[in-house]
N, C-alpha and C. Protein backbone atom coordinates (compact mmCIF):
# COMPACT_ATOMS: atom_id res chain seq x y z
N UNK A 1 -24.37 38.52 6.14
CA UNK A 1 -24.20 37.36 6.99
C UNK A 1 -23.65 37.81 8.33
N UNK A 2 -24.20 37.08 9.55
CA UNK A 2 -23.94 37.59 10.71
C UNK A 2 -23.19 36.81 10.94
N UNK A 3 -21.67 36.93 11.71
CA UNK A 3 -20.29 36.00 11.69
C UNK A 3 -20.80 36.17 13.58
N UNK A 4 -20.81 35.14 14.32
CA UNK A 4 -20.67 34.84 15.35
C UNK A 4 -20.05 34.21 16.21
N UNK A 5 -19.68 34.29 17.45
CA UNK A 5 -17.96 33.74 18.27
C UNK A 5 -17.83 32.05 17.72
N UNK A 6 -19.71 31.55 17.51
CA UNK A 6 -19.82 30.37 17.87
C UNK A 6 -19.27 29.97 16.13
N UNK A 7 -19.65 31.06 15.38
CA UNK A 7 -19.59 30.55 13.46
C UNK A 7 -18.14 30.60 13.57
N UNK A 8 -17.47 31.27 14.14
CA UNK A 8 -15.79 31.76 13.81
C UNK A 8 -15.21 30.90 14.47
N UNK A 9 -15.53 30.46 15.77
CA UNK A 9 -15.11 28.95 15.85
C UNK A 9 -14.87 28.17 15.54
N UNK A 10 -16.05 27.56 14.72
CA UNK A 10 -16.27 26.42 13.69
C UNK A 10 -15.11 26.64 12.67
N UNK A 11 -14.91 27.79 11.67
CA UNK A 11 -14.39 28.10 11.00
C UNK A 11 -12.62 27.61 11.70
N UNK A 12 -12.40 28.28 12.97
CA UNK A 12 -10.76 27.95 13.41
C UNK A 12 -11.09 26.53 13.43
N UNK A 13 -11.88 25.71 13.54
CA UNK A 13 -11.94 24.09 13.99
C UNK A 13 -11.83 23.65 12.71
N UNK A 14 -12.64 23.95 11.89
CA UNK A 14 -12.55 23.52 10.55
C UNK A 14 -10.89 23.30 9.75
N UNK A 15 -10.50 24.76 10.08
CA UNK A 15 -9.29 24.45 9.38
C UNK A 15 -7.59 24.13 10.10
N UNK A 16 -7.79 23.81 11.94
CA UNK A 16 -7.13 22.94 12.48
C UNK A 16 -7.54 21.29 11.93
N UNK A 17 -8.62 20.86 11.15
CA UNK A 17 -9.00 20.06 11.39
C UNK A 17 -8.40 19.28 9.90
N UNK A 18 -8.37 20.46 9.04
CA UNK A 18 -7.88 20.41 7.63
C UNK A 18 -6.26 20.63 7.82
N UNK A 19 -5.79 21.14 8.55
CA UNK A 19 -4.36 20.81 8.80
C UNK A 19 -3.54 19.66 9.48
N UNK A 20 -4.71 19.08 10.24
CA UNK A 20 -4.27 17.74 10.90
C UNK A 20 -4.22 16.57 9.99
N UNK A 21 -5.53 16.69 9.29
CA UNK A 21 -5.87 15.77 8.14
C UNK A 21 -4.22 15.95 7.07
N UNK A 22 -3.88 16.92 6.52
CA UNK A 22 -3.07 17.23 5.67
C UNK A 22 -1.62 16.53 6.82
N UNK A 23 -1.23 16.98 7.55
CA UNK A 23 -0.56 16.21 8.32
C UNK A 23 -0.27 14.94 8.37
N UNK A 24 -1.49 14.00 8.35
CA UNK A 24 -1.72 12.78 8.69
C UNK A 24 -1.02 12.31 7.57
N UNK A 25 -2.09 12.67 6.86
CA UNK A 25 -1.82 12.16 5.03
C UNK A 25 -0.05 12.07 4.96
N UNK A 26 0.74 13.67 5.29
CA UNK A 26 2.00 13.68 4.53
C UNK A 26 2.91 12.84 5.33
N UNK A 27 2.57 12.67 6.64
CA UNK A 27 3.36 11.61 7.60
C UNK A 27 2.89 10.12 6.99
N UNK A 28 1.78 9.69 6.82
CA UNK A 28 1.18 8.38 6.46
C UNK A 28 2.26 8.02 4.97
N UNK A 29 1.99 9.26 4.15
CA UNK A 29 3.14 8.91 2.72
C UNK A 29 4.29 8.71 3.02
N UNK A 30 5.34 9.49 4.02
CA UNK A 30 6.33 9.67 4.04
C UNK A 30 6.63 7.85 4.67
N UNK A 31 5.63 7.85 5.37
CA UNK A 31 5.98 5.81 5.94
C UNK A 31 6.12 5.39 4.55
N UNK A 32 5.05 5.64 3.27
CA UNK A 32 5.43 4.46 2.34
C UNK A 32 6.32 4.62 1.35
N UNK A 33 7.27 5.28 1.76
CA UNK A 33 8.24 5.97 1.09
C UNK A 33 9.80 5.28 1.81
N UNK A 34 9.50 5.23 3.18
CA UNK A 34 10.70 4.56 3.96
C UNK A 34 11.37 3.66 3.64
N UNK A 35 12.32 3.57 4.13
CA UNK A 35 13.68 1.67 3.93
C UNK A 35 14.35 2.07 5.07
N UNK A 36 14.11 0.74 5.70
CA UNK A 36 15.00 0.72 7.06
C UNK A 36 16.30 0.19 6.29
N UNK A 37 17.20 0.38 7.04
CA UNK A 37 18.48 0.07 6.86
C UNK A 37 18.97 -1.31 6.91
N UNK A 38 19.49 -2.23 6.33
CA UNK A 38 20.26 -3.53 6.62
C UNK A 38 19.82 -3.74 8.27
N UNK A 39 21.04 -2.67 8.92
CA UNK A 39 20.67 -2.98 10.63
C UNK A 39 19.78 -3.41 10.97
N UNK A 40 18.75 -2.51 10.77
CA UNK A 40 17.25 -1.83 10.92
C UNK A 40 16.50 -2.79 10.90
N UNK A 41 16.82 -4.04 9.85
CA UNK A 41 15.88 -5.10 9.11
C UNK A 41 16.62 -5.93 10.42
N UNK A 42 18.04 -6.28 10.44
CA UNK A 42 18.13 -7.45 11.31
C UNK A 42 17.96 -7.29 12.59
N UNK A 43 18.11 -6.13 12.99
CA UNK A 43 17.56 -6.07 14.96
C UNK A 43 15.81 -6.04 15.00
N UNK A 44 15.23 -5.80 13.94
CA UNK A 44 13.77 -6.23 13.99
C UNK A 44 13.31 -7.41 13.65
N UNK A 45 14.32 -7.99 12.63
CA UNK A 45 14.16 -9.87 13.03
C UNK A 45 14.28 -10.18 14.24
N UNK A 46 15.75 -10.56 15.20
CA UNK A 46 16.32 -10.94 15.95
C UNK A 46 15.42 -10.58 17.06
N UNK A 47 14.51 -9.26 17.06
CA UNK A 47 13.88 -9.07 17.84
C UNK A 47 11.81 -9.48 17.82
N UNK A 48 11.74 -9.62 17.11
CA UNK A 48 10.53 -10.11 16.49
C UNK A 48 9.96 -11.22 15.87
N UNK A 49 11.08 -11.76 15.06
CA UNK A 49 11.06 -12.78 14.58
C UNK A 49 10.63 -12.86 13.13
N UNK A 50 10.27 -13.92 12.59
CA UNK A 50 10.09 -14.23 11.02
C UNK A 50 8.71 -12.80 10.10
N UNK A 51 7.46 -12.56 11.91
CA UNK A 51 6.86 -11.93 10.92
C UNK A 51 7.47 -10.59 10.79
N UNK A 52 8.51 -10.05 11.24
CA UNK A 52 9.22 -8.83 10.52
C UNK A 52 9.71 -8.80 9.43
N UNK A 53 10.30 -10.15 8.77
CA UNK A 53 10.26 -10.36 7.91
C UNK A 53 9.21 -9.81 7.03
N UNK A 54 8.30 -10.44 6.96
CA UNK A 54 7.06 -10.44 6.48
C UNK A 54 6.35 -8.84 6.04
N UNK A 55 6.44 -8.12 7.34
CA UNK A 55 6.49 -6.82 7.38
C UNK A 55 6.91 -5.91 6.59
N UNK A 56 8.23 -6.44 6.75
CA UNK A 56 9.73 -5.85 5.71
C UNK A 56 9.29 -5.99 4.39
N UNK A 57 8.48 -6.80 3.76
CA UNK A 57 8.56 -7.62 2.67
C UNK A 57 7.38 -6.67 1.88
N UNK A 58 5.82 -6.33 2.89
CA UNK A 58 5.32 -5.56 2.88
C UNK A 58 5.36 -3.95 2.54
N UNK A 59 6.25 -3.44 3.28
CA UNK A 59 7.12 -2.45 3.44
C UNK A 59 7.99 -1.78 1.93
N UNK A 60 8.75 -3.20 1.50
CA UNK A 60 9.58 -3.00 0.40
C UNK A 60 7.65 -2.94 -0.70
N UNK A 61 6.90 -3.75 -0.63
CA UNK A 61 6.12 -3.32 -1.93
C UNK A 61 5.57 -2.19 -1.85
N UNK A 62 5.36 -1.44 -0.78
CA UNK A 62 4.38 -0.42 -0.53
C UNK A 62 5.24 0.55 -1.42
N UNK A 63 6.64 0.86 -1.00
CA UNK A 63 7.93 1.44 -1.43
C UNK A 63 7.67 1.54 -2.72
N UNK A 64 8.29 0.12 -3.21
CA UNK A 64 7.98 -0.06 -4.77
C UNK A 64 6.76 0.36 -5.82
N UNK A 65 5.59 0.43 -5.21
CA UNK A 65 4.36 0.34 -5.89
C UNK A 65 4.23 1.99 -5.74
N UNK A 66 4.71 2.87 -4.45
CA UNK A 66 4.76 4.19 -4.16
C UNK A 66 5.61 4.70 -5.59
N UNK A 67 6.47 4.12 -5.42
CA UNK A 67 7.63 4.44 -6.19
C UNK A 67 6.93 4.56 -8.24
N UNK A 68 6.17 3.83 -8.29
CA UNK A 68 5.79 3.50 -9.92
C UNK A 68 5.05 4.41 -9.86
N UNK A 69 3.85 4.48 -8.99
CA UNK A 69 2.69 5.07 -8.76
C UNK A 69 2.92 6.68 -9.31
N UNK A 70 4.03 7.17 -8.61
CA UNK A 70 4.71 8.71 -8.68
C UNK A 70 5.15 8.74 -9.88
N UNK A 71 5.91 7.73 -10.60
CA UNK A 71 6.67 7.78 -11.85
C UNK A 71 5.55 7.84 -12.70
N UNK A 72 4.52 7.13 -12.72
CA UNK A 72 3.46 6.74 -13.50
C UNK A 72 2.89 8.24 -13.59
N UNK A 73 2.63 9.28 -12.74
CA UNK A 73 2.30 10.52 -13.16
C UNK A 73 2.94 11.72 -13.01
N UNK A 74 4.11 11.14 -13.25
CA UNK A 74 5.60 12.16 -13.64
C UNK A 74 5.79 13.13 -12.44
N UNK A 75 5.55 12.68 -11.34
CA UNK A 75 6.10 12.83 -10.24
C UNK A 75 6.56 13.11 -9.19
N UNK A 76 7.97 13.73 -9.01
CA UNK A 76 9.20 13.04 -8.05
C UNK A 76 8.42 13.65 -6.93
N UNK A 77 9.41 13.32 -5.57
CA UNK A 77 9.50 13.71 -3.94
C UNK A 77 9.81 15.51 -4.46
N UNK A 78 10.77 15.91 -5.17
CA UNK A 78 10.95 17.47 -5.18
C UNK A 78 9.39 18.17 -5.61
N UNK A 79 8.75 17.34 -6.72
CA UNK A 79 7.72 18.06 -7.40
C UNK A 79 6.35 18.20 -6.03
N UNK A 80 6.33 17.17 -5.36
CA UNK A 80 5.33 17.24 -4.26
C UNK A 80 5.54 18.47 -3.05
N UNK A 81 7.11 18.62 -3.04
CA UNK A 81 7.36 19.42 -1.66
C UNK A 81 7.23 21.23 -2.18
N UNK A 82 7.27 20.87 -3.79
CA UNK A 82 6.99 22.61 -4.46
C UNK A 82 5.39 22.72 -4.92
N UNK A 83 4.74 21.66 -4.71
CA UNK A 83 3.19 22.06 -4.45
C UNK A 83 3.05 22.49 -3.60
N UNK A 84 1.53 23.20 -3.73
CA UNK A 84 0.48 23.73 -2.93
C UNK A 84 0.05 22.81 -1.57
N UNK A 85 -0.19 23.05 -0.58
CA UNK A 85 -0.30 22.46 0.40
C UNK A 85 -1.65 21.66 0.40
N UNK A 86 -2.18 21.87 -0.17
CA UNK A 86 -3.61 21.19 -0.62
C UNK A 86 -3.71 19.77 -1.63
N UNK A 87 -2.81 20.78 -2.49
CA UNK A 87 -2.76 19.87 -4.43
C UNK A 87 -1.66 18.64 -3.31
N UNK A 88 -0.75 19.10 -2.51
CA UNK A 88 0.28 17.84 -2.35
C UNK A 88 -0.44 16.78 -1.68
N UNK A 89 -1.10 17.32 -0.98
CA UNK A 89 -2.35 16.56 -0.22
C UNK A 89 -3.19 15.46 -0.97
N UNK A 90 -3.36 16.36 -1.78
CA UNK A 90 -4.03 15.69 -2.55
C UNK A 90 -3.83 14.47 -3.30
N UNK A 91 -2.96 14.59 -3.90
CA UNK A 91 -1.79 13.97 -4.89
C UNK A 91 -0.97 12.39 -4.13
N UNK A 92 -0.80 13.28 -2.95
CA UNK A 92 -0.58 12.30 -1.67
C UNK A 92 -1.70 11.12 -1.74
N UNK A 93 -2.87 11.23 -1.54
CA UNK A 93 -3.66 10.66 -1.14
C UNK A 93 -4.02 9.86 -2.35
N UNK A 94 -4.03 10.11 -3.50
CA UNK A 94 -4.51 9.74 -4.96
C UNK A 94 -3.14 8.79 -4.95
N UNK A 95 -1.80 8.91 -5.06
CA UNK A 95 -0.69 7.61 -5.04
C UNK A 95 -1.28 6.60 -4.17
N UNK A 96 -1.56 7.30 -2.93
CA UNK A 96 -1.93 6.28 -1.61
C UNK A 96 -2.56 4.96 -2.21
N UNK A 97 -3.86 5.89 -2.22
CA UNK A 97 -4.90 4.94 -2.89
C UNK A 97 -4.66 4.11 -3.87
N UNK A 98 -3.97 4.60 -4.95
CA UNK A 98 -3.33 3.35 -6.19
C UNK A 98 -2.46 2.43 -5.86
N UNK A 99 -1.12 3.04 -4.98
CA UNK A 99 -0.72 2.00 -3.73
C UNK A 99 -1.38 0.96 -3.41
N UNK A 100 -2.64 1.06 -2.78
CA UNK A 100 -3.18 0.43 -1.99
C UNK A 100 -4.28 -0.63 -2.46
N UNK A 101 -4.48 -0.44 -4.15
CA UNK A 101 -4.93 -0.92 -5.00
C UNK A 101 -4.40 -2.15 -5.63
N UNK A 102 -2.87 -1.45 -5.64
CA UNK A 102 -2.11 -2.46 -6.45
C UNK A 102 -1.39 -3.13 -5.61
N UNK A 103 -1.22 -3.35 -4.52
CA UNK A 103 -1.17 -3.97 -3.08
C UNK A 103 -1.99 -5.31 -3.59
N UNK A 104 -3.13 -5.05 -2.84
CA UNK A 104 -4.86 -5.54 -3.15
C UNK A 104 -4.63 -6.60 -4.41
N UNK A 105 -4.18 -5.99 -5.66
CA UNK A 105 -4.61 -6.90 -6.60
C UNK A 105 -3.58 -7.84 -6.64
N UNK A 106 -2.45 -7.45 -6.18
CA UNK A 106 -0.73 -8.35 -5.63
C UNK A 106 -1.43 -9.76 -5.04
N UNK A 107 -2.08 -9.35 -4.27
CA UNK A 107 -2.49 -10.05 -2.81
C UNK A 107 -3.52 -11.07 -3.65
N UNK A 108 -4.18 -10.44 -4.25
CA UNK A 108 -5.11 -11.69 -5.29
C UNK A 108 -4.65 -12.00 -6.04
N UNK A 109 -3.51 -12.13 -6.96
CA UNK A 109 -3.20 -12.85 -7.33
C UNK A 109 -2.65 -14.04 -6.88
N UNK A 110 -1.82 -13.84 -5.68
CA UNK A 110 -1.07 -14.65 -5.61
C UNK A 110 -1.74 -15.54 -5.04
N UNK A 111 -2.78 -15.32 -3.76
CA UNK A 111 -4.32 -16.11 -3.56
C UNK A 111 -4.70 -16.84 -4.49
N UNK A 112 -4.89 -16.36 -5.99
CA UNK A 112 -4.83 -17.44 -6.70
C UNK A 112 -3.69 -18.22 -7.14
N UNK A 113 -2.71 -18.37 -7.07
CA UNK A 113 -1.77 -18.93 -7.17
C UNK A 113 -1.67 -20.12 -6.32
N UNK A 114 -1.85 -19.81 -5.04
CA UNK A 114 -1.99 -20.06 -3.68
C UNK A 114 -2.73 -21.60 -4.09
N UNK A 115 -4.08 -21.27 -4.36
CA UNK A 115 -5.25 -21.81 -4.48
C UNK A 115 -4.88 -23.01 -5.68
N UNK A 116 -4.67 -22.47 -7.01
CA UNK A 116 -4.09 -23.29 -8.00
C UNK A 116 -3.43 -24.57 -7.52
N UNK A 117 -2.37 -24.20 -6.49
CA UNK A 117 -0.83 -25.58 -5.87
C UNK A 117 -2.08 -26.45 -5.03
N UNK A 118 -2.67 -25.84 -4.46
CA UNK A 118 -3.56 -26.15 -3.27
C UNK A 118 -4.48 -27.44 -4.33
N UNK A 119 -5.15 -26.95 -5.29
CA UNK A 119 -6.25 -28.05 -5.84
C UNK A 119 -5.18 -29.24 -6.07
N UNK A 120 -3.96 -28.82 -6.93
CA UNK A 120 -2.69 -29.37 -7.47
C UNK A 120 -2.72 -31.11 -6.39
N UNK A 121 -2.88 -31.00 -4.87
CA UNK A 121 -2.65 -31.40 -4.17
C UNK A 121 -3.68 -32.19 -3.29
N UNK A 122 -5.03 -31.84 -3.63
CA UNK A 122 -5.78 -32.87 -3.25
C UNK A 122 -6.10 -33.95 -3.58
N UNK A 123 -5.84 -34.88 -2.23
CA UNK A 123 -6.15 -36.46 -2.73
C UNK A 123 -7.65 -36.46 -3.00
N UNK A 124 -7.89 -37.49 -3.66
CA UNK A 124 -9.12 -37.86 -4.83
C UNK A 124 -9.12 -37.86 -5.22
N UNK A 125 -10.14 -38.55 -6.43
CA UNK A 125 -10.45 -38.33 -7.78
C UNK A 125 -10.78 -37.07 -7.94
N UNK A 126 -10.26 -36.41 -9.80
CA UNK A 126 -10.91 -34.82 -9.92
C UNK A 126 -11.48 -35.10 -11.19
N UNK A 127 -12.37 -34.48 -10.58
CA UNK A 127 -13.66 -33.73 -11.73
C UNK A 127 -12.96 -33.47 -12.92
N UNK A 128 -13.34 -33.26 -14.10
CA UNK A 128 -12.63 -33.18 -15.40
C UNK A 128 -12.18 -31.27 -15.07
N UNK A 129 -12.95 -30.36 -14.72
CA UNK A 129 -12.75 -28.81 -14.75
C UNK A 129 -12.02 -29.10 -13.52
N UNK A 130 -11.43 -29.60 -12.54
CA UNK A 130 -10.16 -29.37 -11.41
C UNK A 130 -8.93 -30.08 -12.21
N UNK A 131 -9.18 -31.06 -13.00
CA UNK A 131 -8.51 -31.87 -13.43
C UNK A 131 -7.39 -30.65 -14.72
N UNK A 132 -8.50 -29.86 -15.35
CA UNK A 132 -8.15 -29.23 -16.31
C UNK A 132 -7.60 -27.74 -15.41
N UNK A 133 -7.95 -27.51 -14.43
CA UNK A 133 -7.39 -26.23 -13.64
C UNK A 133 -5.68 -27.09 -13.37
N UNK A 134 -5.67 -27.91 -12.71
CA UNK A 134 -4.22 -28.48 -12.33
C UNK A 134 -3.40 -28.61 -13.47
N UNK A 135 -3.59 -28.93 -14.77
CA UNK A 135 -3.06 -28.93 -15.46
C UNK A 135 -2.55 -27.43 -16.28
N UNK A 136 -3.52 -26.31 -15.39
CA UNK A 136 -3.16 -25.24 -16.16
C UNK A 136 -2.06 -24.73 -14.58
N UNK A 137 -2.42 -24.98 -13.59
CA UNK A 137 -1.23 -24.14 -13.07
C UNK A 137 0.05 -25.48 -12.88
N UNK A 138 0.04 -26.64 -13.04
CA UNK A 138 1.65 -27.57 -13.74
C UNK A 138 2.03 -26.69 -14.94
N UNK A 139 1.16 -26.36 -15.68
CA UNK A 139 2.11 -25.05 -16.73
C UNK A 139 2.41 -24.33 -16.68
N UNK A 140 2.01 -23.18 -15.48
CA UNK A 140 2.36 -22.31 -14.59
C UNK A 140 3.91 -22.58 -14.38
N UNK A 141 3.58 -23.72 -12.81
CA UNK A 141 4.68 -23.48 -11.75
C UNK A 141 5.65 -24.57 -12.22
N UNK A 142 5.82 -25.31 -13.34
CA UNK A 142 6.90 -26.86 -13.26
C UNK A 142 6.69 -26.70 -14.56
């Protein structure tokens, strides 16, 4: 094989390109890993308002769900930083994703939940199957 300025190039680009990526990833985890501080939370209210809240709230599940995600395949922050720079990468990205899954299915549920109070509450007559949905989320929520 003939190695040329233009092939050996590619090759240094390739693997600046695989180190940035690996980068991204371990900075992107290390966010869902964060907790701002008490302070932290109230000068970003005071300064932002209710949706920091909201944010925060976000923030704490990403944490939490990070947090199971790692436990769920035995784990910790030490076991990631004594991997391979690749495998942590990796591993990184595989929590991410389940993270981001169980985020997702958070978010639909409670959409349905959402939805349930919502029929709960429309004026009209209901159909016997809305009639029988309201009665299943009054057993739910009351």
């Amino acid at each position: 094989m003939i190695i040329t300025n233009q092939t050996a190039a590619f090759g240094s680009q390739t693997a600046k390109n695989s180190t940035a990526n690996t980068s991204a990833i371990e900075e992107q985890f290390a966010e869902y890993l964060h907790e701002d501080s008490p302070e932290e939370i109230l000068k970003k209210i005071t300064e932002k308002g209710v949706q920091s809240l909201l944010e925060h709230k976000i923030d704490q599940m990403k944490k939490d769900a990070t947090e199971r995600a790692m436990a769920s395949r035995g784990v910790s922050e030490a076991d990631l930083a004594a991997m391979d720079p690749q495998d942590r990468t990796d591993m990184m990205q595989a929590i991410m994703d389940e993270v981001q899954r169980m985020i997702k299915q958070a978010m639909n549920e409670q959409m349905k939940r959402e939805t349930r109070i919502d029929v709960m509450f429309q004026p009209g007559p209901m159909a016997p199957d809305t009639l029988a949905q309201v009665q299943s989320a009054q057993e739910v929520f009351f």
